[in-house]
Protein backbone atom coordinates (compact mmCIF):
# COMPACT_ATOMS: atom_id res chain seq x y z
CA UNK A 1 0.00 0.00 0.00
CA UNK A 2 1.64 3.32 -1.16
CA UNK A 3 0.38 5.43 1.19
CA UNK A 4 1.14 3.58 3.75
CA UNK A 5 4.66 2.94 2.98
CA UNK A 6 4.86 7.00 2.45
CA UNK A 7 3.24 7.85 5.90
CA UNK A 8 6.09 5.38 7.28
CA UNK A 9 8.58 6.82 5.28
CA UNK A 10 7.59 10.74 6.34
CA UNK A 11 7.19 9.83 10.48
CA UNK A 12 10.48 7.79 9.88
CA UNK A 13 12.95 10.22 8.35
CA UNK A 14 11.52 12.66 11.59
CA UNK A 15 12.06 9.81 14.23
CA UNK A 16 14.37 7.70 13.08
CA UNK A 17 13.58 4.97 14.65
CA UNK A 18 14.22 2.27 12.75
CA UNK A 19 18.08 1.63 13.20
CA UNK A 20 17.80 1.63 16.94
CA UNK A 21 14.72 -0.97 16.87
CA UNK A 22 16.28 -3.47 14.35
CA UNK A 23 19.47 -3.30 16.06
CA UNK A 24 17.33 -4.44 19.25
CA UNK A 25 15.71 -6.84 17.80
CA UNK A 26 18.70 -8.28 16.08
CA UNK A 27 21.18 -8.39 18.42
CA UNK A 28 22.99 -11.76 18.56
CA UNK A 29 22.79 -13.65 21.59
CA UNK A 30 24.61 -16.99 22.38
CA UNK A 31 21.98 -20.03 21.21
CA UNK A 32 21.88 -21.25 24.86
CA UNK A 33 20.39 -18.59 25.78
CA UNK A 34 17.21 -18.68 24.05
CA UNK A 35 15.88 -21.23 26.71
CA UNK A 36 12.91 -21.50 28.80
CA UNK A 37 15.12 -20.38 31.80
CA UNK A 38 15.43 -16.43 30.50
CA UNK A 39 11.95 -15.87 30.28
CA UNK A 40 10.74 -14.29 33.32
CA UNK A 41 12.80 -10.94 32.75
CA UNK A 42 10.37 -10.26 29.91
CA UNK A 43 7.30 -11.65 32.01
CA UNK A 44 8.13 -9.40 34.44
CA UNK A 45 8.02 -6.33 32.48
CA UNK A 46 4.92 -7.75 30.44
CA UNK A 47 3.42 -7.87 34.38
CA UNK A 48 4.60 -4.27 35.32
CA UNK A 49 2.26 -2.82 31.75
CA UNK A 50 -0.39 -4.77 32.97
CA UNK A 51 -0.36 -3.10 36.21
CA UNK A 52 0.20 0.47 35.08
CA UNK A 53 -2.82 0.12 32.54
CA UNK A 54 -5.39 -1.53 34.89
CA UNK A 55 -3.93 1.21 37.27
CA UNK A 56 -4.67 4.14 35.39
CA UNK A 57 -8.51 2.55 34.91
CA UNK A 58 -9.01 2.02 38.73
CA UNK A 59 -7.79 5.36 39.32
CA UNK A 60 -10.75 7.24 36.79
CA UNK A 61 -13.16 5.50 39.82
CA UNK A 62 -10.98 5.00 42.61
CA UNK A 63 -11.32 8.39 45.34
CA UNK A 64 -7.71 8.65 47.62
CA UNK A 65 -10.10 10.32 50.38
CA UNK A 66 -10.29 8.61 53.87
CA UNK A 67 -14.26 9.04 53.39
CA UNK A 68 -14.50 7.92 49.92
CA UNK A 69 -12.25 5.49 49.40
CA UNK A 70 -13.77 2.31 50.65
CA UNK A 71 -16.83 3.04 49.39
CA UNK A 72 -15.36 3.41 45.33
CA UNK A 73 -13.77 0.07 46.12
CA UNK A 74 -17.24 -1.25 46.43
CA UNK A 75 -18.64 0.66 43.43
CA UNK A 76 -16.12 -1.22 41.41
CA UNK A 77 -17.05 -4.73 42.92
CA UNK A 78 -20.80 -3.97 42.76
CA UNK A 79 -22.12 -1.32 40.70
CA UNK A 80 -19.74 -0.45 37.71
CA UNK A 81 -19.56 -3.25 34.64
CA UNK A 82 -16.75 -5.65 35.28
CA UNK A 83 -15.02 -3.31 37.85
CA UNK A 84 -14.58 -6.11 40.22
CA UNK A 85 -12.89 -8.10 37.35
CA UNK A 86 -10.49 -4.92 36.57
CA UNK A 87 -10.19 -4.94 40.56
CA UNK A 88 -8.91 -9.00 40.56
CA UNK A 89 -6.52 -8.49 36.87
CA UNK A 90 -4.65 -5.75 39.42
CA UNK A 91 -5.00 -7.68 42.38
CA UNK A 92 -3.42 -10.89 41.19
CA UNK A 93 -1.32 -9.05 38.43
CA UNK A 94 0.33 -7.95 41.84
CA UNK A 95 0.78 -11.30 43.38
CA UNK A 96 1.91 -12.57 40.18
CA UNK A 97 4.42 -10.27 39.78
CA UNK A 98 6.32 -10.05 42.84
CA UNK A 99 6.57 -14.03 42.14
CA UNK A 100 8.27 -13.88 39.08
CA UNK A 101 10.77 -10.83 40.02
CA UNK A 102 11.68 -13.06 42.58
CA UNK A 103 11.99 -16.26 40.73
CA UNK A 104 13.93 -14.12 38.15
CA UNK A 105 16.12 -12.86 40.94
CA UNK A 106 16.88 -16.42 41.93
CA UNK A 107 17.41 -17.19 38.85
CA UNK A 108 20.22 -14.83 37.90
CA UNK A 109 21.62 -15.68 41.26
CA UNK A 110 21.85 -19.37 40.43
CA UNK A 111 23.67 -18.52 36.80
CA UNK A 112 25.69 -16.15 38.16
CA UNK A 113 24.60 -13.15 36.03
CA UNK A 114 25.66 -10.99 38.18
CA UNK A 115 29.25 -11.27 37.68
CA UNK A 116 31.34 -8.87 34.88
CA UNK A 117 30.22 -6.57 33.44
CA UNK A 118 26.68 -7.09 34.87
CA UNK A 119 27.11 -5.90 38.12
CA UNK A 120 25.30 -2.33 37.36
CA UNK A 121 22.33 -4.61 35.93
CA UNK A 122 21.90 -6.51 39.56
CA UNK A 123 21.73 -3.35 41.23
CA UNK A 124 19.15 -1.88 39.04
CA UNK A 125 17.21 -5.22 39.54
CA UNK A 126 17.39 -5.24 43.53
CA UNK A 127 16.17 -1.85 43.27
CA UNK A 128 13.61 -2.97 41.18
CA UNK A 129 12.99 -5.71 43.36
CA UNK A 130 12.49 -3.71 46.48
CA UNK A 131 10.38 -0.88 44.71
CA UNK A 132 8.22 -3.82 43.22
CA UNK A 133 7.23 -4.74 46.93
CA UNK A 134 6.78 -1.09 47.78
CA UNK A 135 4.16 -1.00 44.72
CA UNK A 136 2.80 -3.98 46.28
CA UNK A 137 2.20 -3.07 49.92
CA UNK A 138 1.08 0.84 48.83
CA UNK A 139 -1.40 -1.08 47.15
CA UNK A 140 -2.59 -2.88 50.23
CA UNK A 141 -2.84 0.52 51.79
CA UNK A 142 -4.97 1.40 48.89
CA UNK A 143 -7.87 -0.94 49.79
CA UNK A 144 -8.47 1.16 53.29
CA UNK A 145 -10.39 -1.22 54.77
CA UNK A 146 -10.09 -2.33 58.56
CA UNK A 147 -7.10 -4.87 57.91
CA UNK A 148 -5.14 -2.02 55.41
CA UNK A 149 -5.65 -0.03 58.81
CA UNK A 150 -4.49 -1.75 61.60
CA UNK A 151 -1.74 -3.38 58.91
CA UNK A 152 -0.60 0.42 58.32
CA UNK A 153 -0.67 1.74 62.29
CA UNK A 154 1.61 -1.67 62.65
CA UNK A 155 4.05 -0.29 59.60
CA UNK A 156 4.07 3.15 61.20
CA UNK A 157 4.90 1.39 64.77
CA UNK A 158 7.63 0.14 63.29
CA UNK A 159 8.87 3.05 61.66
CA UNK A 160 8.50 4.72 64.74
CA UNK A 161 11.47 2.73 65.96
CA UNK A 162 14.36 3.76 63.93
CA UNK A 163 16.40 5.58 66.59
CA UNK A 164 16.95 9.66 66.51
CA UNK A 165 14.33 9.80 63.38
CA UNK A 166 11.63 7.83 64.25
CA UNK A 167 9.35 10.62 65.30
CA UNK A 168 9.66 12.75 62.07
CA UNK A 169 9.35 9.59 59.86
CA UNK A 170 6.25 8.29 61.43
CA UNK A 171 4.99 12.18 60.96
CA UNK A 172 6.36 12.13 57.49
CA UNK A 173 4.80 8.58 56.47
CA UNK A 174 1.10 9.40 57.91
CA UNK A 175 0.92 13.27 57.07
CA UNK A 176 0.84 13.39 60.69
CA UNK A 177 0.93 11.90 64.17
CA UNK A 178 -2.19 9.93 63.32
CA UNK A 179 -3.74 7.65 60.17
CA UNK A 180 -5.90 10.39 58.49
CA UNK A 181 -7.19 11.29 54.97
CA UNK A 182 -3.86 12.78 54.72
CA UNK A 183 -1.86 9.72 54.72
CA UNK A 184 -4.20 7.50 52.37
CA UNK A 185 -3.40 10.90 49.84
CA UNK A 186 0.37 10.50 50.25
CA UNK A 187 0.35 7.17 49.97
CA UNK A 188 -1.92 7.15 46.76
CA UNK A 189 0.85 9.57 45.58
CA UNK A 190 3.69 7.02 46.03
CA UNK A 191 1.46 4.28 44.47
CA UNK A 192 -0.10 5.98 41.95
CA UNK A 193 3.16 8.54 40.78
CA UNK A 194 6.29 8.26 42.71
CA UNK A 195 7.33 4.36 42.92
CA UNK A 196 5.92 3.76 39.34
CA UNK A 197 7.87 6.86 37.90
CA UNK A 198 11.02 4.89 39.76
CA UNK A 199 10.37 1.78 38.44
CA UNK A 200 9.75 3.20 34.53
CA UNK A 201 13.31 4.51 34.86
CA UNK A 202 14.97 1.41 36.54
CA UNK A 203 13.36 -0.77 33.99
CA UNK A 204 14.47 1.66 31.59
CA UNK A 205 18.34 1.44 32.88
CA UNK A 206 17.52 -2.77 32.97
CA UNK A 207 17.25 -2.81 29.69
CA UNK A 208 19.82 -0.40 28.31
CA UNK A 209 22.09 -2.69 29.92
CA UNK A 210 20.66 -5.43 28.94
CA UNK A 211 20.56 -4.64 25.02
CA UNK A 212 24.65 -3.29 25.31
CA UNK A 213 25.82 -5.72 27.71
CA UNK A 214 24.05 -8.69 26.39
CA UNK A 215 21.75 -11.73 27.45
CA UNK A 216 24.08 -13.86 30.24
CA UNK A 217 25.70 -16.87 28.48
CA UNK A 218 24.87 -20.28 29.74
CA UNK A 219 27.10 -21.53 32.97
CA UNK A 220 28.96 -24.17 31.71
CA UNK A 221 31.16 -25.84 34.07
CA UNK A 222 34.58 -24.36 33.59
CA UNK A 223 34.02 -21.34 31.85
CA UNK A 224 35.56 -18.90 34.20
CA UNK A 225 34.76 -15.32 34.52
CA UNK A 226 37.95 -12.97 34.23
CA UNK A 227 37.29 -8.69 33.85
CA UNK A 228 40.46 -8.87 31.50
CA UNK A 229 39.01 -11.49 28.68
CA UNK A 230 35.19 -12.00 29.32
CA UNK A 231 34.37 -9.55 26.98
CA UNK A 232 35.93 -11.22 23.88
CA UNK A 233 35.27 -14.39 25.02
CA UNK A 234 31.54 -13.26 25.11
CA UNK A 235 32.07 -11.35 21.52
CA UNK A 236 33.84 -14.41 20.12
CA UNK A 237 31.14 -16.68 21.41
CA UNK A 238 27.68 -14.56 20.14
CA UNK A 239 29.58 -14.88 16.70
CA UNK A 240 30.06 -18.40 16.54
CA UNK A 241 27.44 -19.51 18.27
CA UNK A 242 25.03 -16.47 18.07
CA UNK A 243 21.60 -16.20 17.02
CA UNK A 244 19.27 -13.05 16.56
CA UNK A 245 16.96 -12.38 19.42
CA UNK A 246 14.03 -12.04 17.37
CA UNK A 247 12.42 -14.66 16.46
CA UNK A 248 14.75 -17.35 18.01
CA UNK A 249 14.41 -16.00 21.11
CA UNK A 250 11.08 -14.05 21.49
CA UNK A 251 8.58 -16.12 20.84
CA UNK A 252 9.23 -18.42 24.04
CA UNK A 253 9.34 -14.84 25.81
CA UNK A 254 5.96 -14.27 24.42
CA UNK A 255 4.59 -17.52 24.94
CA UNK A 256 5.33 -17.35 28.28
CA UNK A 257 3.79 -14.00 28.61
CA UNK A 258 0.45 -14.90 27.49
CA UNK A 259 0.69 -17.80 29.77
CA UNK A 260 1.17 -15.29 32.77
CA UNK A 261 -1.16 -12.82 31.39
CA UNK A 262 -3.83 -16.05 31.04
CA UNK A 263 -3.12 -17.71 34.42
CA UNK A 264 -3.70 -13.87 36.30
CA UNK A 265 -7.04 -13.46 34.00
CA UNK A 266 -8.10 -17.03 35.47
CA UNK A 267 -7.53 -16.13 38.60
CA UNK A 268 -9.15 -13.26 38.61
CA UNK A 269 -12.09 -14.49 37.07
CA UNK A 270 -12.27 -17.82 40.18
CA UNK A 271 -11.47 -15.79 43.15
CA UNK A 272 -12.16 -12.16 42.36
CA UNK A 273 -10.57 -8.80 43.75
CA UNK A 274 -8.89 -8.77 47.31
CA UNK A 275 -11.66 -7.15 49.82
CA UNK A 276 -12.22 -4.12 50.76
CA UNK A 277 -13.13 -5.96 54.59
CA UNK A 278 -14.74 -3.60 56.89
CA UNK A 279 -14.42 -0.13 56.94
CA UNK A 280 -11.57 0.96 58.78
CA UNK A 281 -12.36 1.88 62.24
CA UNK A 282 -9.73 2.67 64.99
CA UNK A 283 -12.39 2.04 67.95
CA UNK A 284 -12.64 -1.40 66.63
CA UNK A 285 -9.72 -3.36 68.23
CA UNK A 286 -10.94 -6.72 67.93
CA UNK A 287 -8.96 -7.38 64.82
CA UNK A 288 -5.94 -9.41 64.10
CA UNK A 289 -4.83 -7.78 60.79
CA UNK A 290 -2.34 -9.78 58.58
CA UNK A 291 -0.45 -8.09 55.59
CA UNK A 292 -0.91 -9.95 51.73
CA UNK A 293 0.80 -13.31 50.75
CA UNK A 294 4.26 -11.63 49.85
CA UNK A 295 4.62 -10.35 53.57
CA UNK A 296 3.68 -13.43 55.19
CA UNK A 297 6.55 -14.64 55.88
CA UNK A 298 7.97 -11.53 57.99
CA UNK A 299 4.79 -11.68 59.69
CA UNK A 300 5.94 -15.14 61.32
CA UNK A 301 9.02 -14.05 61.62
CA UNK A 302 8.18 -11.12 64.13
CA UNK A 303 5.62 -13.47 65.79
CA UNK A 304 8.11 -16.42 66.54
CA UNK A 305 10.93 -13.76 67.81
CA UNK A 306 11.09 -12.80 71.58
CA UNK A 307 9.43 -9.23 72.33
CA UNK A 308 13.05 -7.99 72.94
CA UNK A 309 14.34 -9.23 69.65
CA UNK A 310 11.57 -7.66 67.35
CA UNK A 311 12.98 -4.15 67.43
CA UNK A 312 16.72 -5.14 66.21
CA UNK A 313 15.34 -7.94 63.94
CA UNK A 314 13.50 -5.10 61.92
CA UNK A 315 15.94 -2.55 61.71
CA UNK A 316 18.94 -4.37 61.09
CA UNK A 317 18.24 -7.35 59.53
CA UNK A 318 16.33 -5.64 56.12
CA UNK A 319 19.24 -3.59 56.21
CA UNK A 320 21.84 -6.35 55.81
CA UNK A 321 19.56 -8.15 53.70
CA UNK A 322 20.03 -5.23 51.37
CA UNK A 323 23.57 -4.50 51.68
CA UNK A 324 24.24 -8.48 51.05
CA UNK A 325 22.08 -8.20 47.49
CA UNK A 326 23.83 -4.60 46.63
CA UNK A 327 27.35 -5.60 47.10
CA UNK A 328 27.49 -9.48 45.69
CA UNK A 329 28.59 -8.54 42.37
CA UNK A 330 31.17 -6.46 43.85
CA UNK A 331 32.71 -8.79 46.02
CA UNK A 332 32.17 -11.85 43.66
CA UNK A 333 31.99 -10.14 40.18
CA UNK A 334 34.74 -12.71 38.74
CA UNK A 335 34.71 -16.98 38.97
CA UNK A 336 32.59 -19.55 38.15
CA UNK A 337 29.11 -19.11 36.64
CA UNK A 338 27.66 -22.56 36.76
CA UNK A 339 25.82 -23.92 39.88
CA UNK A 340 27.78 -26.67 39.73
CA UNK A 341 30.23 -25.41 40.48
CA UNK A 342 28.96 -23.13 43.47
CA UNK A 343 27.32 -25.42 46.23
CA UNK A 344 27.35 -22.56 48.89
CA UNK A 345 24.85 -20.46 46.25
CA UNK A 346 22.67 -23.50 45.74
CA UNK A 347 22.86 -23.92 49.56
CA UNK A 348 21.85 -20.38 50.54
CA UNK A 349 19.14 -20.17 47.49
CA UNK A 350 17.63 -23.78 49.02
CA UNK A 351 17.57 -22.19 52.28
CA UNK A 352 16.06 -18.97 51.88
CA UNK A 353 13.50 -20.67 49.59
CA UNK A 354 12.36 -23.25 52.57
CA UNK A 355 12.93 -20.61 54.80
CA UNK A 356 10.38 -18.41 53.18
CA UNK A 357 7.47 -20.66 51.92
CA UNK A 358 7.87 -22.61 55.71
CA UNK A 359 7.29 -19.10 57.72
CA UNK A 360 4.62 -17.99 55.02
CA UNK A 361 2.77 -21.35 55.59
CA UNK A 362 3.09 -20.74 59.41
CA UNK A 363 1.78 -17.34 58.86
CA UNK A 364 -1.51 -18.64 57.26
CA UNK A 365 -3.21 -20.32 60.25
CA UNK A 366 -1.08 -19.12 63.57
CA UNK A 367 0.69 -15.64 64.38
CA UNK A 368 2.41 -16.99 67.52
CA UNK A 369 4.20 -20.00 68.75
CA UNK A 370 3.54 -21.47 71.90
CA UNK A 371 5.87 -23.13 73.62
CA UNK A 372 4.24 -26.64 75.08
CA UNK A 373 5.94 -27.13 77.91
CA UNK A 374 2.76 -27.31 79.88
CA UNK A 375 -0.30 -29.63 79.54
CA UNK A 376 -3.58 -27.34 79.59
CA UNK A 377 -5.50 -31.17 81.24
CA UNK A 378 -3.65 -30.40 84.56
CA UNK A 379 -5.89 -29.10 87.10
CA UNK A 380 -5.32 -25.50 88.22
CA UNK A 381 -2.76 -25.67 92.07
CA UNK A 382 -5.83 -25.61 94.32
CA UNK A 383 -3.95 -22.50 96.24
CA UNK A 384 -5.11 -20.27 93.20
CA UNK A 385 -8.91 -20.96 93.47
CA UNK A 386 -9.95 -22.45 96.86
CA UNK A 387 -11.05 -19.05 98.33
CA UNK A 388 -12.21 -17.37 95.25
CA UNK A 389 -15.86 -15.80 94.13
CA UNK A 390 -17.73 -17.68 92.02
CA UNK A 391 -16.95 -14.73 89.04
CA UNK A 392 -12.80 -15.28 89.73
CA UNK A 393 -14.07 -19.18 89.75
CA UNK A 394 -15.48 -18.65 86.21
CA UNK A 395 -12.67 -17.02 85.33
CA UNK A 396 -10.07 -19.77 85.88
CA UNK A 397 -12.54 -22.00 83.80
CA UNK A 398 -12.21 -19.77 81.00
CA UNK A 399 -7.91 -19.84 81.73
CA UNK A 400 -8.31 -23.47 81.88
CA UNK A 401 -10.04 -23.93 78.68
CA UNK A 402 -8.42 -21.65 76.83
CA UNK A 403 -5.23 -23.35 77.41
CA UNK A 404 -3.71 -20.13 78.55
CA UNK A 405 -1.05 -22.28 80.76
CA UNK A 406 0.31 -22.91 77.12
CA UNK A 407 2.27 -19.65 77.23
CA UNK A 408 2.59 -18.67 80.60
CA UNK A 409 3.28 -19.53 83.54
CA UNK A 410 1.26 -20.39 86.61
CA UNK A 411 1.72 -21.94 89.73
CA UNK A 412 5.24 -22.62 89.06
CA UNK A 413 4.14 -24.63 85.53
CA UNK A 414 3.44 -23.37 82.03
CA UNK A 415 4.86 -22.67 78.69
CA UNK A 416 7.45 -19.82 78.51
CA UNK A 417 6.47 -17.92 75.63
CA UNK A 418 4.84 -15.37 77.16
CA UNK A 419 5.69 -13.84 80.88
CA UNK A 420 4.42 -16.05 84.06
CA UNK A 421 1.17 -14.49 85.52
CA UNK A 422 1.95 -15.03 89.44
CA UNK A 423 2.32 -11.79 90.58
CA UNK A 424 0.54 -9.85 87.13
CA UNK A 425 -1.77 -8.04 89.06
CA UNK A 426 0.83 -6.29 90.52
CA UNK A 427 2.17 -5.47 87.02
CA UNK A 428 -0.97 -4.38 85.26
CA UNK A 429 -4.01 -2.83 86.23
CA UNK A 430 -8.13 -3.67 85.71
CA UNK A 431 -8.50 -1.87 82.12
CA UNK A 432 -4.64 -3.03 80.90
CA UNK A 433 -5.78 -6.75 81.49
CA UNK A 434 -8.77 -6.34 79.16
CA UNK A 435 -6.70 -4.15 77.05
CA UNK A 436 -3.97 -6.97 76.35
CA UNK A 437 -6.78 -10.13 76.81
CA UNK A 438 -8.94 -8.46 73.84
CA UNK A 439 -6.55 -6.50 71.63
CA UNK A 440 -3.20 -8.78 72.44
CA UNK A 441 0.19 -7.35 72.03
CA UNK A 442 3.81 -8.14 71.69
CA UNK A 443 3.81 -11.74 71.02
CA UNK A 444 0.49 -12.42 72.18
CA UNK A 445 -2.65 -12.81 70.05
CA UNK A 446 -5.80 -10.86 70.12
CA UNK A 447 -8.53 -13.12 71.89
CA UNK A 448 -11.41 -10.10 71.24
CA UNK A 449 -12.61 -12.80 68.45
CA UNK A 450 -12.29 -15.82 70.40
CA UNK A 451 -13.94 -15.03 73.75
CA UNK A 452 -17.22 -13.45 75.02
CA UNK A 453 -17.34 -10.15 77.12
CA UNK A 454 -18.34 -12.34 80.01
CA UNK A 455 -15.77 -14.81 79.49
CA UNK A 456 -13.36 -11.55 79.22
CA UNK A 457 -14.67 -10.10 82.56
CA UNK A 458 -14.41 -13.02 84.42
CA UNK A 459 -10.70 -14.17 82.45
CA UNK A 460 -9.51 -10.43 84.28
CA UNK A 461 -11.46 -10.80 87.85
CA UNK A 462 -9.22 -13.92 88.13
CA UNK A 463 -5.88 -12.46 86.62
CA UNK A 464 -6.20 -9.74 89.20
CA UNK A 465 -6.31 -12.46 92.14
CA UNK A 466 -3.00 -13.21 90.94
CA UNK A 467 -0.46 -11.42 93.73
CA UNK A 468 1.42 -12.46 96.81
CA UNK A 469 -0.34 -12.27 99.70
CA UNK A 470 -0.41 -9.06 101.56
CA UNK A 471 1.18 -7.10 98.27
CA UNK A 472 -1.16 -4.41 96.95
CA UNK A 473 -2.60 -4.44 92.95
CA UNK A 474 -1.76 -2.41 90.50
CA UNK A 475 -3.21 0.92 90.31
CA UNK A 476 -3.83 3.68 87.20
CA UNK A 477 -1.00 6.41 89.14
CA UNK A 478 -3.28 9.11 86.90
CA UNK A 479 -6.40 8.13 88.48
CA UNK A 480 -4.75 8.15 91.83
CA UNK A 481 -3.79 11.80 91.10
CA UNK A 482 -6.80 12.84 90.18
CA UNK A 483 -8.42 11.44 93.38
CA UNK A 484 -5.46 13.32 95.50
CA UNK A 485 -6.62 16.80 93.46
CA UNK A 486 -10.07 16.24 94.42
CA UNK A 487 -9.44 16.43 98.19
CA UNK A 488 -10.75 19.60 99.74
């Protein structure tokens, strides 16, 4: 068609595009390459458009106003044509894609791809990495629903921790000292502008490198990595043994796409969008909010550490974590490539990998980890309960059957996970028991869920018969002021 061919011709000699896309798509890379294995780069990126254009469609509806917010959620799932279908493709698309940046991740761990002259491209995808699982947690802030607002007051807790700037980043991640409209607007702005912008210009950066750097050759057993002849080995071998990238290739890049792109749209179509749950609500504190699938796993982590342990867990060990992935290629950018060849990287890849899906299973069905050193069948030590009311009686039931003696001690027997209750009436007053029975706290579970308000009130009339003899309760010291101001 002529005038087709001229329209071509007139944008072309303007653009000039041509030269730099055929070079791209032509580029030699070495045969082995064009395996199954190198697919999930390009998944990846096929993932991240999916997200930014069912993104840009949620946001036409979606309101970033602590008032509104919830309720567009549920004019997508309800009332607009296939919203809740758009809501599930972005939902899963998520999910989906923090799984295969970190398969891909493992994977150019495992072929050493990191090593010369790709060191710059591991750092780009760590940072990629880490701003994909900012994109995905933002998101979870997004829904603003009871669990997104407990799960972000638990975030900000632990931001609150960082020593000398905990205060201003707390104030600086909510808009404020407290959850507000103002922090469901700034966090719409990372989601919606800031981290996306970041990863456009990472992936950008990825790719660059990729296209002048090359596809990684296969490990083979033996072929040695040396800075001062890996780039004419690499030269020699693309021209030998070299094949264009498209179509050789491509096409199992795009197969594989389509396959992601399919699985997400069936998943989306069986299970649907993630919540909203109820609106959030911070006088509700009967809740025992848990973060999405990807953050599992930390969420068992915190659980099974001591209370004293949590603080330095989070703010050093993400930090290391970090460091570790930023300076591999620096300190191992030469050697073998083939895994092989490098049992202590199959060793720590195995590890992390059980590691990870054994604390996200652990995650789905118990936040805390007894320890049973205590048989919840043993009768109560008669000392406890022989001169009590028939309330503090009903309230040792309720310990009893609740298998409290699980965790703690009593009576000189009990599990040690939490702190031994013979003397916590003198530790905590009336309204702290309830407080900690119902909402939970350090390593503790919430039990609001699990137990009546008369099973709660009689629970604390017995917890506050626990005290050595003659020693006096705990007491609120601000009530006891008050009381000393009211004296004429």
């Amino acid at each position: 068609m002529p005038w087709l061919k001229k329209t071509y011709g007139w944008f072309e000699r303007r653009i000039q595009l041509e030269g730099p896309v055929m070079e791209a798509a032509l580029h030699p890379v070495p045969r082995n390459t064009a395996s199954w294995w190198y697919v999930f780069g390009s998944a990846a990126m096929t993932l991240l458009m999916l997200q930014f254009v069912t993104g840009i469609l949620l946001a036409m509806v979606y309101v970033p106003s602590g008032s509104e917010a919830w309720s567009s959620l549920n004019q997508l799932n309800h009332q607009l044509t296939l919203g809740w279908f758009l809501r599930a493709m972005h939902g899963w698309g998520s999910n989906f894609m923090v799984a295969v940046v970190l398969i891909h991740m493992a994977q150019v761990f495992l072929f050493g791809a990191y090593k010369f002259p790709r060191e710059l491209t591991w750092i780009a995808g760590v940072f990629l990495l880490l701003l994909t699982l900012g994109m995905a947690f933002t998101g979870q802030v997004m829904r603003f629903d009871q669990d997104a607002y407990w799960g972000l007051g638990i975030g900000a807790s632990i931001a609150s921790r960082v020593p000398l700037i905990g205060g201003p980043l707390v104030n600086l991640m909510l808009g404020g000292p407290t959850i507000s409209g103002a922090t469901l607007s700034r966090f719409f702005a990372l989601h919606v502008f800031i981290v996306p912008g970041a990863m456009l210009a990472f992936t950008g950066l990825h790719l660059w490198m990729v296209l002048k750097l090359g596809i990684n050759d296969w490990p083979m057993p033996g072929r040695v990595v040396r800075r001062s002849t890996y780039t004419q080995e690499y030269e020699e071998l693309t021209h030998t043994d070299g094949v264009p990238f498209v179509p050789d290739a491509l096409w199992k890049d795009l197969f594989f796409s389509a396959a992601i792109l399919a699985a997400v749209a069936v998943c989306a179509a069986v299970f649907g969008p993630y919540g909203p749950g109820g609106q959030p609500d911070p006088t509700i504190i009967q809740t025992a909010p848990k973060p999405d699938f990807f953050f599992l796993w930390l969420y068992a982590v915190l659980s099974y550490l001591p209370p004293s342990m949590e603080t330095p867990f989070v703010l050093i060990a993400p930090v290391l974590g970090i460091v570790a992935l930023l300076a591999l290629p620096l300190v191992a950018g030469e050697g073998e490539k083939s895994w092989h060849r490098r049992p202590v990287a199959v060793l720590v890849l195995v590890t992390v990998a059980v590691s990870w899906a054994t604390f996200t299973k652990l995650a789905t069905y118990t936040p805390w980890s007894p320890q049973m050193d205590a048989w919840s069948g043993y009768a109560l030590p008669q000392k406890l309960i022989h001169s009590e009311t028939p309330l503090e009686r009903q309230g040792a039931v309720v310990f009893q059957d609740k298998q409290c003696r699980n965790c703690h001690i009593i009576g000189g027997t009990g599990g040690q996970r939490g702190p031994a209750l013979d003397t916590v009436a003198t530790r905590l007053t009336e309204d702290q028991l309830v407080r900690q029975v119902i909402q939970g706290g350090g390593n503790m579970p919430a039990y609001g869920k699990n137990l009546s308000p008369a099973e709660v009130t009689a629970l604390v009339r017995f917890l506050e018969t626990l005290k050595p003899a003659g020693q006096p309760a705990a007491v609120d010291a601000s009530q006891q002021a008050q009381a000393v101001s009211a004296k004429p």
